[in-house]
Protein backbone atom coordinates (compact mmCIF):
# COMPACT_ATOMS: atom_id res chain seq x y z
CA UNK A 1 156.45 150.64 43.10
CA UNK A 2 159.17 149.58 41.23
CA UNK A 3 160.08 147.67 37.83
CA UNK A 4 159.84 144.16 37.73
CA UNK A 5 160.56 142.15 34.61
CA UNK A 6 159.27 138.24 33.79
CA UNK A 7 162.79 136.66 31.94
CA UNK A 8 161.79 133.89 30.03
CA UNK A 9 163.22 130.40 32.24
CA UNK A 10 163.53 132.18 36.02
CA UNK A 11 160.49 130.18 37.22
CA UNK A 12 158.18 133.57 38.17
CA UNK A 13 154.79 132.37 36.24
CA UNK A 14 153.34 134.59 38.99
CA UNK A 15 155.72 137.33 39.07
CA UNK A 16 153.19 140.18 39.73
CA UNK A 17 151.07 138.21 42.65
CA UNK A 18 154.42 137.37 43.85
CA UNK A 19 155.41 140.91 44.48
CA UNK A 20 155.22 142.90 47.30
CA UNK A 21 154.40 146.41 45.94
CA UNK A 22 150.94 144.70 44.06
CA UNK A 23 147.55 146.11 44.79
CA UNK A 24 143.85 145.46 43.83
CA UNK A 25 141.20 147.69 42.22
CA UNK A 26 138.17 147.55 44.30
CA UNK A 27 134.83 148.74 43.41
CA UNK A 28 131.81 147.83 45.49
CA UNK A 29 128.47 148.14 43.47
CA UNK A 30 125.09 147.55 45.19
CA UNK A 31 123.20 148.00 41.05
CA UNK A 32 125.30 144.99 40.21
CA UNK A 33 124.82 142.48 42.65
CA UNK A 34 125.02 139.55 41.61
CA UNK A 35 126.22 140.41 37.74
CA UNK A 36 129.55 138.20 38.28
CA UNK A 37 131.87 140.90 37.10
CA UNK A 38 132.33 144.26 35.67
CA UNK A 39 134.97 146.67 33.79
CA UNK A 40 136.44 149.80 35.19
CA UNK A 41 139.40 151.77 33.43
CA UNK A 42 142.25 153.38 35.54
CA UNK A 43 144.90 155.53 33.76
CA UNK A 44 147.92 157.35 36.01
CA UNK A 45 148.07 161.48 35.29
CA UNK A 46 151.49 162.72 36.81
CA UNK A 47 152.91 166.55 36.38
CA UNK A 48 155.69 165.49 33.88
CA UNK A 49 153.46 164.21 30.90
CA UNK A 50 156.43 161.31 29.83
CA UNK A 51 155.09 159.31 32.73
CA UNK A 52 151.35 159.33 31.71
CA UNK A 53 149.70 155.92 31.19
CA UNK A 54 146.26 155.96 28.95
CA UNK A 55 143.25 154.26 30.15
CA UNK A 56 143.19 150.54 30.49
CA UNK A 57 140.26 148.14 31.13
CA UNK A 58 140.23 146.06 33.81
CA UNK A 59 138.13 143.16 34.68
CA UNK A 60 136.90 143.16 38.25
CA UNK A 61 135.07 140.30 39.83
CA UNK A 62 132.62 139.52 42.34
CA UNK A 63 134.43 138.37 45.30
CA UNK A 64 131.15 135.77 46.21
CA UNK A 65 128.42 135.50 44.61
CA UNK A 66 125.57 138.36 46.09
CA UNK A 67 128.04 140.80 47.59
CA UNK A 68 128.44 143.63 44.98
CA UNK A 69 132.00 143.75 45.83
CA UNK A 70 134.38 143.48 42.94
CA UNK A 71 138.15 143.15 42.59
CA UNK A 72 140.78 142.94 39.88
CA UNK A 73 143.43 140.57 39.40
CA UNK A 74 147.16 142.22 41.18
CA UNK A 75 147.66 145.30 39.43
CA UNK A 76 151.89 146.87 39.47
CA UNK A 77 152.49 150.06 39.24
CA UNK A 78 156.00 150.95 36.90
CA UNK A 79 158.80 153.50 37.12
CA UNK A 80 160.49 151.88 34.18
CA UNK A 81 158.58 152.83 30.90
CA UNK A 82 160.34 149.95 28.95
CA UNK A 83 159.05 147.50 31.82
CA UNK A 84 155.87 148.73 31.86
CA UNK A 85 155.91 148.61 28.00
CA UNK A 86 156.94 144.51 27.60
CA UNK A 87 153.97 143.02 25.56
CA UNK A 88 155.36 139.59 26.91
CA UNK A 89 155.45 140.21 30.79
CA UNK A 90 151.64 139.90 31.39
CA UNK A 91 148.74 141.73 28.39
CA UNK A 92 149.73 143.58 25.16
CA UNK A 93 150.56 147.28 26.81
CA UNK A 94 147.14 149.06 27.62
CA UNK A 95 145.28 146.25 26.06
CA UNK A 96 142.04 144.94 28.46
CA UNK A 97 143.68 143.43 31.75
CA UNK A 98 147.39 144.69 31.46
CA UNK A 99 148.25 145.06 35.16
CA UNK A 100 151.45 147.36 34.96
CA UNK A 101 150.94 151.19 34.84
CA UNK A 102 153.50 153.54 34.15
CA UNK A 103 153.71 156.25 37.13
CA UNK A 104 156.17 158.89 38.24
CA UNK A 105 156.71 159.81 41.99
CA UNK A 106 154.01 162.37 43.22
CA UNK A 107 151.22 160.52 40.19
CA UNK A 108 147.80 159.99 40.98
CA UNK A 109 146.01 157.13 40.38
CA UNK A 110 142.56 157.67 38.47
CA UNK A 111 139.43 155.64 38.09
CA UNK A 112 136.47 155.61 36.02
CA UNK A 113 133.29 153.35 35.03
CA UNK A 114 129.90 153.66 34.15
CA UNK A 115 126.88 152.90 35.92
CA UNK A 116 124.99 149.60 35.08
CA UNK A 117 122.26 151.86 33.57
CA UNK A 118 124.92 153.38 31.09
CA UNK A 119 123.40 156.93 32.23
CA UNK A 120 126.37 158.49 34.32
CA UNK A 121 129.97 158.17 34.84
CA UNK A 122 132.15 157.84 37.84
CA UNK A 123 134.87 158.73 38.02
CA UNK A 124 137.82 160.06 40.71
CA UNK A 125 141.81 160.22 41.73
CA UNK A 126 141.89 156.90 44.15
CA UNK A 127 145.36 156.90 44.91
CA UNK A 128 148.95 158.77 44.63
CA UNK A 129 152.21 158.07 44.97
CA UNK A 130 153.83 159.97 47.90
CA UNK A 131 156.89 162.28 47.18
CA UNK A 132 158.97 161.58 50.17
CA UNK A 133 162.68 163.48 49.74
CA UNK A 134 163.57 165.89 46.70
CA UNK A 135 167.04 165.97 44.46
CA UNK A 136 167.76 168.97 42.33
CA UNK A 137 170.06 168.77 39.63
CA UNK A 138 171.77 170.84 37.01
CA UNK A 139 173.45 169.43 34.13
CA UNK A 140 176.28 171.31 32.23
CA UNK A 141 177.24 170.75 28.67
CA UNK A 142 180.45 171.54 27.65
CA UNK A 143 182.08 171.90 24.55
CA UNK A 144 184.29 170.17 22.27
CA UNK A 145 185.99 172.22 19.25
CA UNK A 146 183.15 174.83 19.57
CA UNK A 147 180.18 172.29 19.65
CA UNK A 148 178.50 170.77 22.60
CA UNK A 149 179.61 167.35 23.48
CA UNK A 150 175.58 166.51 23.49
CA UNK A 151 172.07 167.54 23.04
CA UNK A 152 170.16 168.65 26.07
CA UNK A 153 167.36 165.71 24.89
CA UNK A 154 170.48 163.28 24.96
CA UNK A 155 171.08 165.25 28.68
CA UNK A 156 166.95 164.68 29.57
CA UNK A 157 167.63 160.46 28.59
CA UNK A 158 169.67 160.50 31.22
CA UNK A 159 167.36 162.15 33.80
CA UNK A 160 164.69 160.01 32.87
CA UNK A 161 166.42 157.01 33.63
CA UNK A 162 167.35 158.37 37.07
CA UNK A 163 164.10 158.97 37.83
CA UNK A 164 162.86 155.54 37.25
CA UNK A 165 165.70 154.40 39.36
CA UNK A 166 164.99 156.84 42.27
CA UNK A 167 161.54 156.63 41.83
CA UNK A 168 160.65 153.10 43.46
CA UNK A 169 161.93 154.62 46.73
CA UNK A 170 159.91 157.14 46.50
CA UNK A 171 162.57 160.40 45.83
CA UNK A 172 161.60 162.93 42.92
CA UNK A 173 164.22 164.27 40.82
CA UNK A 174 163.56 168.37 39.81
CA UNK A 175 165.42 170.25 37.55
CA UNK A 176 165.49 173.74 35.65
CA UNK A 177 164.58 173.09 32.21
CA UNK A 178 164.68 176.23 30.96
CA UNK A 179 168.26 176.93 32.56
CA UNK A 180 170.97 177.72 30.10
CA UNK A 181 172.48 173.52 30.08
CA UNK A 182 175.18 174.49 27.52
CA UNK A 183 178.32 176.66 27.59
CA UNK A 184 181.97 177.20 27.01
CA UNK A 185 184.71 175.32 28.57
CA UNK A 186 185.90 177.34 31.18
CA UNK A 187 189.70 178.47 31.06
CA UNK A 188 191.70 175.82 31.72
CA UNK A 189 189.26 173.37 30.40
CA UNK A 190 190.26 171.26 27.89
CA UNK A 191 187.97 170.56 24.78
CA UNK A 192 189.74 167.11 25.04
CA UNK A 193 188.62 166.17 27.99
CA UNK A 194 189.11 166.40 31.26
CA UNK A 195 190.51 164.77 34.83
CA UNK A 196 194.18 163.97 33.89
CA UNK A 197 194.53 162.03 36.90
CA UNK A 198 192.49 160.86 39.37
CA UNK A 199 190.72 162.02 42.78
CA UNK A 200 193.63 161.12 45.09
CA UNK A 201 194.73 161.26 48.47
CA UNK A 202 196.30 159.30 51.80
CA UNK A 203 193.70 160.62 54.54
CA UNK A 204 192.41 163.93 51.99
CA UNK A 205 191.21 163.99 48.82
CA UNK A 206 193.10 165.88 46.30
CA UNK A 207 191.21 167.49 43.12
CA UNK A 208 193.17 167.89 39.98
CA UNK A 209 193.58 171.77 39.30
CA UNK A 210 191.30 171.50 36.12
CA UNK A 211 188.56 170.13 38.09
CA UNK A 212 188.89 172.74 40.27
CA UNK A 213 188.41 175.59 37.55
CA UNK A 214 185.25 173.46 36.08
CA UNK A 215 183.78 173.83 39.62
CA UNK A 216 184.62 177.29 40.47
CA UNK A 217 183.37 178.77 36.83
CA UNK A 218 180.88 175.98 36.36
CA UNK A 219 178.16 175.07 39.86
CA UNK A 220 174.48 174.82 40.82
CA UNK A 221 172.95 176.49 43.52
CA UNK A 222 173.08 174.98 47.12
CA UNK A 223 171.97 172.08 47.83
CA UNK A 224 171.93 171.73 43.88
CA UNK A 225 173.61 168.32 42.23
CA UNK A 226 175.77 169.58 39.48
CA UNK A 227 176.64 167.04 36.42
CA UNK A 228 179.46 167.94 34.46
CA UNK A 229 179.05 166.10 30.53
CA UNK A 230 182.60 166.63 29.13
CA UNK A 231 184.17 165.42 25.66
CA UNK A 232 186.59 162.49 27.80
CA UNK A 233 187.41 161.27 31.34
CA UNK A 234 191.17 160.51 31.72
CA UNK A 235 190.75 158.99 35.01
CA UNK A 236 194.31 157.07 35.13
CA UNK A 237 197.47 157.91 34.41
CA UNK A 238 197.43 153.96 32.99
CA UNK A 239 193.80 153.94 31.39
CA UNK A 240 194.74 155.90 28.81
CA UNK A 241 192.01 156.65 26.16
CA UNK A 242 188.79 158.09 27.38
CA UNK A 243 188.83 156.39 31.07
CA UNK A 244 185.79 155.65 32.96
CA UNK A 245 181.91 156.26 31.80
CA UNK A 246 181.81 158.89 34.92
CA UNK A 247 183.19 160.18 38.56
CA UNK A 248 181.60 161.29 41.28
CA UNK A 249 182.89 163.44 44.23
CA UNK A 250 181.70 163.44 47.96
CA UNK A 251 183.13 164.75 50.80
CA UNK A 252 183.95 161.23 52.69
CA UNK A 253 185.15 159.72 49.13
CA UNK A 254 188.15 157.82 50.28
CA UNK A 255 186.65 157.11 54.28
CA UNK A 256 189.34 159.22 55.64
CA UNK A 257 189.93 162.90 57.19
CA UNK A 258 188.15 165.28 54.13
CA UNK A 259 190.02 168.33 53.25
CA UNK A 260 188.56 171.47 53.07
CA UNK A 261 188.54 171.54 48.71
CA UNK A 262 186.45 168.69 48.98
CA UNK A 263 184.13 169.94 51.16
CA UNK A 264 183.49 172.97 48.65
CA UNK A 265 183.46 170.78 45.76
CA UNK A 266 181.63 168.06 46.89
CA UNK A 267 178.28 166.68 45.08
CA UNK A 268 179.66 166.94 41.58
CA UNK A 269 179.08 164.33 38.81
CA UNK A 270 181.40 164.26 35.72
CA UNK A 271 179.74 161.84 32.78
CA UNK A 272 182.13 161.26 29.70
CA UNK A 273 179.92 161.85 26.77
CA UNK A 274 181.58 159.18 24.59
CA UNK A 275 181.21 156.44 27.14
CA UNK A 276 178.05 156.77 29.00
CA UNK A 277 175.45 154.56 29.60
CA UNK A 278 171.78 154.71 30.46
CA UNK A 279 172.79 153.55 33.76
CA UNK A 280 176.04 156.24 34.35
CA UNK A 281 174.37 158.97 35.61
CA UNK A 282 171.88 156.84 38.14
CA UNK A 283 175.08 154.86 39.42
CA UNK A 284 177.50 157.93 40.22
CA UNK A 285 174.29 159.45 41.84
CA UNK A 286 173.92 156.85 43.97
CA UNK A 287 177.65 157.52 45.18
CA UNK A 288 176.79 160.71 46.08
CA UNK A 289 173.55 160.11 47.97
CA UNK A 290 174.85 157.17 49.85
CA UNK A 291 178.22 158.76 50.19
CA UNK A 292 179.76 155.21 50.00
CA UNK A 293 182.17 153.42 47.51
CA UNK A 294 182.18 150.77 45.52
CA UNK A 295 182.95 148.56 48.66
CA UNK A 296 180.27 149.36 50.80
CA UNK A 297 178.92 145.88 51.86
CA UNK A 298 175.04 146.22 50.44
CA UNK A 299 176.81 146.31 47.14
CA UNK A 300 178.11 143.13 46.96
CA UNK A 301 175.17 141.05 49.09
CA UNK A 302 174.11 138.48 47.07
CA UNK A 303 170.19 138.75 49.00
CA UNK A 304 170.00 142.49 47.60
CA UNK A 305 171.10 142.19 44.05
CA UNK A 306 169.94 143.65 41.48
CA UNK A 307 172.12 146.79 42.68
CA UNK A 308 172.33 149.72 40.99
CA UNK A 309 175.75 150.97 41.99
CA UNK A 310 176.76 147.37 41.14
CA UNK A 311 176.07 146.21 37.23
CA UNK A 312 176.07 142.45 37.94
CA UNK A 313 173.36 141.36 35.88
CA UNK A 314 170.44 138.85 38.04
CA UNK A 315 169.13 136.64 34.77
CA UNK A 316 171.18 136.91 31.93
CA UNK A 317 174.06 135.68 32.84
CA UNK A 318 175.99 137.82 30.94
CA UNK A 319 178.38 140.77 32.18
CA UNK A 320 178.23 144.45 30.84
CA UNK A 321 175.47 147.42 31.28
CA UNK A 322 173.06 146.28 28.59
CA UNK A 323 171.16 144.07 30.94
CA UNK A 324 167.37 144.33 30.99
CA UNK A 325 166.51 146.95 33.97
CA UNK A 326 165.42 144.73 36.85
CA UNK A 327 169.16 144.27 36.91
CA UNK A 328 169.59 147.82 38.22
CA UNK A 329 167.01 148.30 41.16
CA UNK A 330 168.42 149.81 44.25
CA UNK A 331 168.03 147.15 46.80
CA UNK A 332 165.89 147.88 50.14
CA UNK A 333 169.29 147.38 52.11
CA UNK A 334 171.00 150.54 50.18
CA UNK A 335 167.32 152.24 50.30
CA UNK A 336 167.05 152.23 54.26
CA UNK A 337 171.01 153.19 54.47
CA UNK A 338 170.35 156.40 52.47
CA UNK A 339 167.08 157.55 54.66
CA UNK A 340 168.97 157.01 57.85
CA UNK A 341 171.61 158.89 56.36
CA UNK A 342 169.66 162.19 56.82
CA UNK A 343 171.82 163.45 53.81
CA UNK A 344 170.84 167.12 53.15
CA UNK A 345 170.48 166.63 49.57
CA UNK A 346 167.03 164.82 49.95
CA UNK A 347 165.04 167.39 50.40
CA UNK A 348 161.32 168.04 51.75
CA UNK A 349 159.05 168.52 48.53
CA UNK A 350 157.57 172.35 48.01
């Protein structure tokens, strides 16, 4: 499972039979033997309602003439809800014989059809998608002037998109949304932003002192992700402005001996509020669960892109973060390197 997008000129006519992840719909049916074909719907129900797709006809056909078994055309499910919506990519969205169907990790798969005689419906879960590892987040809003630097909805767009990112490779992203997301800058916190310099250090990471306050006054629970949105990132002394879109701290962050401050403050996200993208929070993530930089080899490989830690795009040819999303899949190469990492913040699922 995981988005897939038909760009007008790259050659896939046959995108979705092309692609691994596909599956059929399969219905055998002694009362129609012989009838040629018949319709079934399938929806997806998942616990966060967002993810939901509505029931969709589907056109199943007899596989030889006489046998009463009956298959659809490749069916996809989606973890991108803009992919999955694209009237373009294959049928108008939910209209008769659309093959992409928007699921979230831990869905279910549901099917129903009527007998021949009209009389009776059946109708049952047929598959799910597995929750393998768990992430738990907690955002914190800050302030700027007295008023927070964004909406908790603005904060809930963000953890949408990294769940569809996380999603094809099968991780589930919980967090508290009742928890108290906004508050006031902690002393020593700047309303103007904050990160004055950046994470530095020959063998050790050093943390700038107002970091450190954020952290102490500001942290989730253990084995909790916290993500810091804050008014600006001054990352360089030579940036100037509002610096980067967002940081990310982990304890091996420059590959070399890891003092003890980073080991407490390790697994933190800072987004600048002003800057972000869709794509921020997903990317510095991805940092943290691979604990790897920018130059970590899968990054770059040519085979694996679309990357999401990297923001070449594959088909438009154009540079920037406003690519369309197949441009920001995690490649299988970055996938197996952060199960074999065994990293404690993936989770087993309650």
């Amino acid at each position: 499972m995981y988005d897939c997008f038909n760009h007008a000129g790259n050659g896939l006519t046959n995108w979705l039979g092309q692609d691994p992840d596909k599956y059929w719909i399969q219905v055998t049916d002694p009362e129609r033997r012989g009838d040629g074909t018949m319709v079934v719907s399938i929806s997806t129900q998942n616990e966060n309602t967002f993810y939901n797709c509505p029931a969709t006809e589907i056109t199943l056909t007899e596989t030889a003439a006489g046998t009463a078994i009956f298959r659809s055309q490749p069916q996809l499910l989606m973890s991108e809800k803009k992919n999955d919506e694209e009237p373009w990519k294959w049928k108008v969205n939910h209209a008769k014989d659309d093959a992409t169907h928007l699921i979230a990790v831990g869905g279910e798969i549901w099917l129903e059809y009527k007998t021949k005689d009209g009389q009776n419906t059946i109708r049952g879960n047929i598959a799910s998608v597995e929750v393998k590892p768990v992430i738990k987040v907690k955002p914190f809003i800050l302030r700027a002037d007295g008023t927070p630097v964004m909406s908790l909805a603005e904060v809930k767009v963000d953890i949408h998109s990294l769940r569809e990112r996380l999603a094809p490779i099968g991780i589930r992203v919980d967090f508290d949304d009742n928890f108290q997301h906004i508050h006031e800058n902690p002393s020593g916190v700047s309303s103007d932003g904050i990160v004055d310099e950046p994470f530095s250090g020959a063998g050790s990471i050093r943390i700038p002192d107002d970091c450190k306050k954020l952290y102490s006054a500001l942290s989730g629970a253990s084995g909790e992700i916290s993500i810091y949105y804050t008014n600006r990132l001054h990352l360089t002394t030579t940036s100037g402005g509002e610096g980067n879109k967002g940081t990310s701290l982990y304890p091996n962050l420059f590959d070399g001996t890891v003092d003890s401050s980073a080991i407490w403050f390790a697994n933190r996200i800072l987004i600048n509020c002003h800057k972000r993208t869709k794509w921020t929070l997903p990317h510095e993530m991805l940092h943290i669960l691979l604990q790897k930089e920018h130059t970590y080899y899968p990054y770059n490989e040519p085979l694996n892109r679309p990357s999401a830690l990297w923001y070449a795009p594959v088909w438009s040819g154009t540079g920037g973060d406003d690519t369309f999303e197949s441009s920001k899949r995690i490649s299988d190469r970055q996938a197996i390197d952060l199960y074999e990492s065994k990293n404690p913040l993936l989770q087993k699922p309650q």
